[in-house]
C-alpha atoms as a PDB file:
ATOM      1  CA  UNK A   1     -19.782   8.423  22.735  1.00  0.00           C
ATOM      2  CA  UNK A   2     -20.661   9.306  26.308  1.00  0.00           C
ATOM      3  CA  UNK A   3     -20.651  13.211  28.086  1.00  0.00           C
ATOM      4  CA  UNK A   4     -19.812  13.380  31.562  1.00  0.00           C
ATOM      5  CA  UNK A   5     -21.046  16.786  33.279  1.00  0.00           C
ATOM      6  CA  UNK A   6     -20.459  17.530  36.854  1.00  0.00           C
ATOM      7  CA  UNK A   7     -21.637  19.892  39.063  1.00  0.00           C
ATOM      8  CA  UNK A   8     -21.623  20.845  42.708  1.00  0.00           C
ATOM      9  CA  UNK A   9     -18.042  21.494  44.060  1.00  0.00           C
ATOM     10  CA  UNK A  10     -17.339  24.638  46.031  1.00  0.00           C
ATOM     11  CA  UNK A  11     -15.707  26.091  49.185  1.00  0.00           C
ATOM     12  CA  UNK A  12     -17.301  24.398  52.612  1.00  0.00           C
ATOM     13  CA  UNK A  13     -16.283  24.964  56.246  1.00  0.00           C
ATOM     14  CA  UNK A  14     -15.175  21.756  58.140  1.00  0.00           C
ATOM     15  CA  UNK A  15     -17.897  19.780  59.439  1.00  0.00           C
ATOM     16  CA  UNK A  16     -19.799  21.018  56.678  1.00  0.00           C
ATOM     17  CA  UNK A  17     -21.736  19.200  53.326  1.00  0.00           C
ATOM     18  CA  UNK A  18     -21.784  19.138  50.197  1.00  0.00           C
ATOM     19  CA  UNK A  19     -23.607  17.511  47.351  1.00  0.00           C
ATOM     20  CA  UNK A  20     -21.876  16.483  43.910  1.00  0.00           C
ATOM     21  CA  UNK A  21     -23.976  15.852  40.930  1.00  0.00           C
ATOM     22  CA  UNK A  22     -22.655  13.822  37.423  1.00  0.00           C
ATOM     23  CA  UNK A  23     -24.612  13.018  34.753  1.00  0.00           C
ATOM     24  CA  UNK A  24     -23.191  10.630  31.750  1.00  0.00           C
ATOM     25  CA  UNK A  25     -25.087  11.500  28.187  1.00  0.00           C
ATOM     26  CA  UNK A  26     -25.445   8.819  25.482  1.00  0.00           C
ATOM     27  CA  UNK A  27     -27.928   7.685  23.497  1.00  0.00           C
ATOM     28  CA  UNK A  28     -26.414   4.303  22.450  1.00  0.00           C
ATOM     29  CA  UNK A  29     -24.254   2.926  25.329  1.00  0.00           C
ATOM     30  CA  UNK A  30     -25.919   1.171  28.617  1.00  0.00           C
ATOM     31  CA  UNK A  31     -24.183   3.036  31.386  1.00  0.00           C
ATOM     32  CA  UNK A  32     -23.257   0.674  34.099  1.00  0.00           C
ATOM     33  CA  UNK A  33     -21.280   0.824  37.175  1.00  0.00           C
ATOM     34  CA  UNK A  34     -20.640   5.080  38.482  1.00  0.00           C
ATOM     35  CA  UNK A  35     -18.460   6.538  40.972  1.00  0.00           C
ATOM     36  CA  UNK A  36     -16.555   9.368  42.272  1.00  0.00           C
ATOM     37  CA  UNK A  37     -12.952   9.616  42.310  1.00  0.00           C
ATOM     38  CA  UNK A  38     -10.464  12.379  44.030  1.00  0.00           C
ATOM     39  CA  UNK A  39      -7.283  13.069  43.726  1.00  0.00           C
ATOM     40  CA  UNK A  40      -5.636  15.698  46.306  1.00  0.00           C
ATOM     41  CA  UNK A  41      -2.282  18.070  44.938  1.00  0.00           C
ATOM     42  CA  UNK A  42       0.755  15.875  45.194  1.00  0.00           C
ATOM     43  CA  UNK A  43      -0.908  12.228  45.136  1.00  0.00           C
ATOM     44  CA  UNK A  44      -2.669   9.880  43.048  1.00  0.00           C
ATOM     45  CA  UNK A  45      -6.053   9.294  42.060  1.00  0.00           C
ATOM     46  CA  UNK A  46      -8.187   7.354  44.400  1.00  0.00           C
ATOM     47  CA  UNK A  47     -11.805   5.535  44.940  1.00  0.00           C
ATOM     48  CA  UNK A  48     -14.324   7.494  46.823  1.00  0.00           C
ATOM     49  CA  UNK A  49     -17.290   5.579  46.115  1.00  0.00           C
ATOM     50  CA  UNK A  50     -19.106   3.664  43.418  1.00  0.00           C
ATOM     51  CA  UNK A  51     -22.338   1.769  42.536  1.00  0.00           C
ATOM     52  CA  UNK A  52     -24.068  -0.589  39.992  1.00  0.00           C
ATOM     53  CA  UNK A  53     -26.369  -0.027  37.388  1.00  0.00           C
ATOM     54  CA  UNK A  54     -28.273  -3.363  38.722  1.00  0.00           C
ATOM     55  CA  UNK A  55     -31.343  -3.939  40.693  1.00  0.00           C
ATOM     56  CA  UNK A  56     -28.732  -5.695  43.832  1.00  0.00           C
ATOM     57  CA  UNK A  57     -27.158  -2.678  43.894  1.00  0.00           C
ATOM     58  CA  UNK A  58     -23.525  -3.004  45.120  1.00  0.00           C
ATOM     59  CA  UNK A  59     -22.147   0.234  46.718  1.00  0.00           C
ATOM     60  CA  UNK A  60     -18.184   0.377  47.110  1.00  0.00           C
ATOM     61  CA  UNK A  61     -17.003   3.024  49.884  1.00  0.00           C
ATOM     62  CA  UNK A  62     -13.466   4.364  51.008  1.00  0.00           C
ATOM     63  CA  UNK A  63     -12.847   3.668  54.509  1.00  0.00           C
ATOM     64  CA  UNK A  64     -12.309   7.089  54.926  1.00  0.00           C
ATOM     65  CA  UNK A  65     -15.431   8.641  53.687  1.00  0.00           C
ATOM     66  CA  UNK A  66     -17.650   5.714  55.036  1.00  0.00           C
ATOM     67  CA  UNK A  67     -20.378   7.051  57.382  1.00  0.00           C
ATOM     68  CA  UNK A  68     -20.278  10.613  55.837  1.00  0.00           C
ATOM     69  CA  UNK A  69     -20.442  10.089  52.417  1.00  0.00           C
ATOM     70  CA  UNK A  70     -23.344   8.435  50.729  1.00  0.00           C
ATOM     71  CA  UNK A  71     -23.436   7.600  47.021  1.00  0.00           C
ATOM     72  CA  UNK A  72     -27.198   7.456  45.294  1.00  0.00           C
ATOM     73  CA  UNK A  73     -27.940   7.360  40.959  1.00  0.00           C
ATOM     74  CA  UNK A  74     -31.182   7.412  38.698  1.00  0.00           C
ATOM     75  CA  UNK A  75     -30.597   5.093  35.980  1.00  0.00           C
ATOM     76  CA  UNK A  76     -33.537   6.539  33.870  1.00  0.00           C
ATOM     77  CA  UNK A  77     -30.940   9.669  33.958  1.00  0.00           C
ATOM     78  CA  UNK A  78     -27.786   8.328  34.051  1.00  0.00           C
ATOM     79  CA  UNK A  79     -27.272  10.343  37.326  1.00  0.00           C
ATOM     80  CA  UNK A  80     -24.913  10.068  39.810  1.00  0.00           C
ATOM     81  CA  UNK A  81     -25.187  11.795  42.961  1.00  0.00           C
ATOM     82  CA  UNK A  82     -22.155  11.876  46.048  1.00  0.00           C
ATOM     83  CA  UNK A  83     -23.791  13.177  49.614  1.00  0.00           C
ATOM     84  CA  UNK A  84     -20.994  14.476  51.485  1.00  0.00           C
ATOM     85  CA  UNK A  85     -21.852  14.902  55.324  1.00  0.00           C
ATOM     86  CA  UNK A  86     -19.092  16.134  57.919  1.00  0.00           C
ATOM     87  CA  UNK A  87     -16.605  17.006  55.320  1.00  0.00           C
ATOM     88  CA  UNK A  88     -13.180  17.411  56.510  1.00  0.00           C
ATOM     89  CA  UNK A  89      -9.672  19.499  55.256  1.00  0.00           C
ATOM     90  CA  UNK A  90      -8.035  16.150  54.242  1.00  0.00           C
ATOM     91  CA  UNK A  91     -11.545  15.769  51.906  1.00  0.00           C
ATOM     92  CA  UNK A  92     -10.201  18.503  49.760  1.00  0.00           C
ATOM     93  CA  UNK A  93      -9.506  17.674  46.333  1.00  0.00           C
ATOM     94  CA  UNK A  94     -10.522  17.241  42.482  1.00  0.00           C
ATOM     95  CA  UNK A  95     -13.963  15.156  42.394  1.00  0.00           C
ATOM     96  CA  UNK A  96     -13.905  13.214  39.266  1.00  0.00           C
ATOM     97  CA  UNK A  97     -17.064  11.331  37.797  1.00  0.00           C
ATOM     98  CA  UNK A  98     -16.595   7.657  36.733  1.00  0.00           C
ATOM     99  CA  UNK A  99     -19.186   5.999  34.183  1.00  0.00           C
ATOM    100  CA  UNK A 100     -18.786   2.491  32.734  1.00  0.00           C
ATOM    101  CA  UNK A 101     -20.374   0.781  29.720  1.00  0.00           C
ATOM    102  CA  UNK A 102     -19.469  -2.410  29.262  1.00  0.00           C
ATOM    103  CA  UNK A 103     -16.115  -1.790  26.686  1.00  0.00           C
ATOM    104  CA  UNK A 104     -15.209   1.653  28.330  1.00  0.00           C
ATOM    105  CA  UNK A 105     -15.015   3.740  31.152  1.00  0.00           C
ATOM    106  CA  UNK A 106     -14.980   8.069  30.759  1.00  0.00           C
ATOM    107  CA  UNK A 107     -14.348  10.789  33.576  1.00  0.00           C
ATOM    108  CA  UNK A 108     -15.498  14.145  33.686  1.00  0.00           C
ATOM    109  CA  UNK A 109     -13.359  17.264  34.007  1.00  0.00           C
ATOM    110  CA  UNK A 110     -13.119  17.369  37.730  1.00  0.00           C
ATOM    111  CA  UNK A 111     -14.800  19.948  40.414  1.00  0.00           C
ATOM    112  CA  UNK A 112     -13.009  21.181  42.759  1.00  0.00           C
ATOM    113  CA  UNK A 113     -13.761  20.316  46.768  1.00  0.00           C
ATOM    114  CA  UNK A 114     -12.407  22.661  49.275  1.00  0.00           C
ATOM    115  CA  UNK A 115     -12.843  22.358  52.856  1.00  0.00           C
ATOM    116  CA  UNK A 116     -11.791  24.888  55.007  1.00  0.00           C
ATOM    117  CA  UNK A 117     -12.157  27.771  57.658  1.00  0.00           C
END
């Protein structure tokens, strides 16, 4: 079985950051690929960013968080981290965590991102 905790949401002004934090706890899968997820009241679940577990690392942004958002992990960990620079109103949503092993996936709760004056 793999945890997923998450931590770091809160209330931000526009323009302003935030960092998110995920770790996934297991002590028999391999955790692979991570990301971060959103989904915003009244729509559907999307991609914010993601990355591999491998030494290439391959990083997969949204066009509309690339340049401002930068996604980072520490595999000895299982960490996941999601830099969010020059956040915006239409950024506001629930952050969900994403880990991978290589027959499932599991999410975290969600933590809430709220951008505004």
């Amino acid at each position: 079985q793999v945890q997923i905790v998450e931590s770091g949401g809160g209330l931000v002004q526009p323009g302003g950051s935030l960092r998110l934090s995920c770790t996934a706890s297991t002590n028999t899968f391999t955790i692979y690929t991570m990301g971060w997820y959103r989904q915003a009241p009244g729509k559907q679940r999307e991609l914010v960013a993601t990355i591999t577990r491998s030494s290439s690392t391959n990083y997969v942004y949204a066009d509309s968080v690339k340049g401002r958002f930068t996604i980072s992990r520490d595999n000895a960990k299982n960490t996941v981290y999601l830099q969010m620079n020059n956040l915006k109103p239409e950024d506001t949503a629930v952050y969900y965590c994403n880990a991978r092993t290589l027959a499932k996936e599991y999410w975290g709760q969600g933590t809430q991102v709220t951008v505004s004056s």
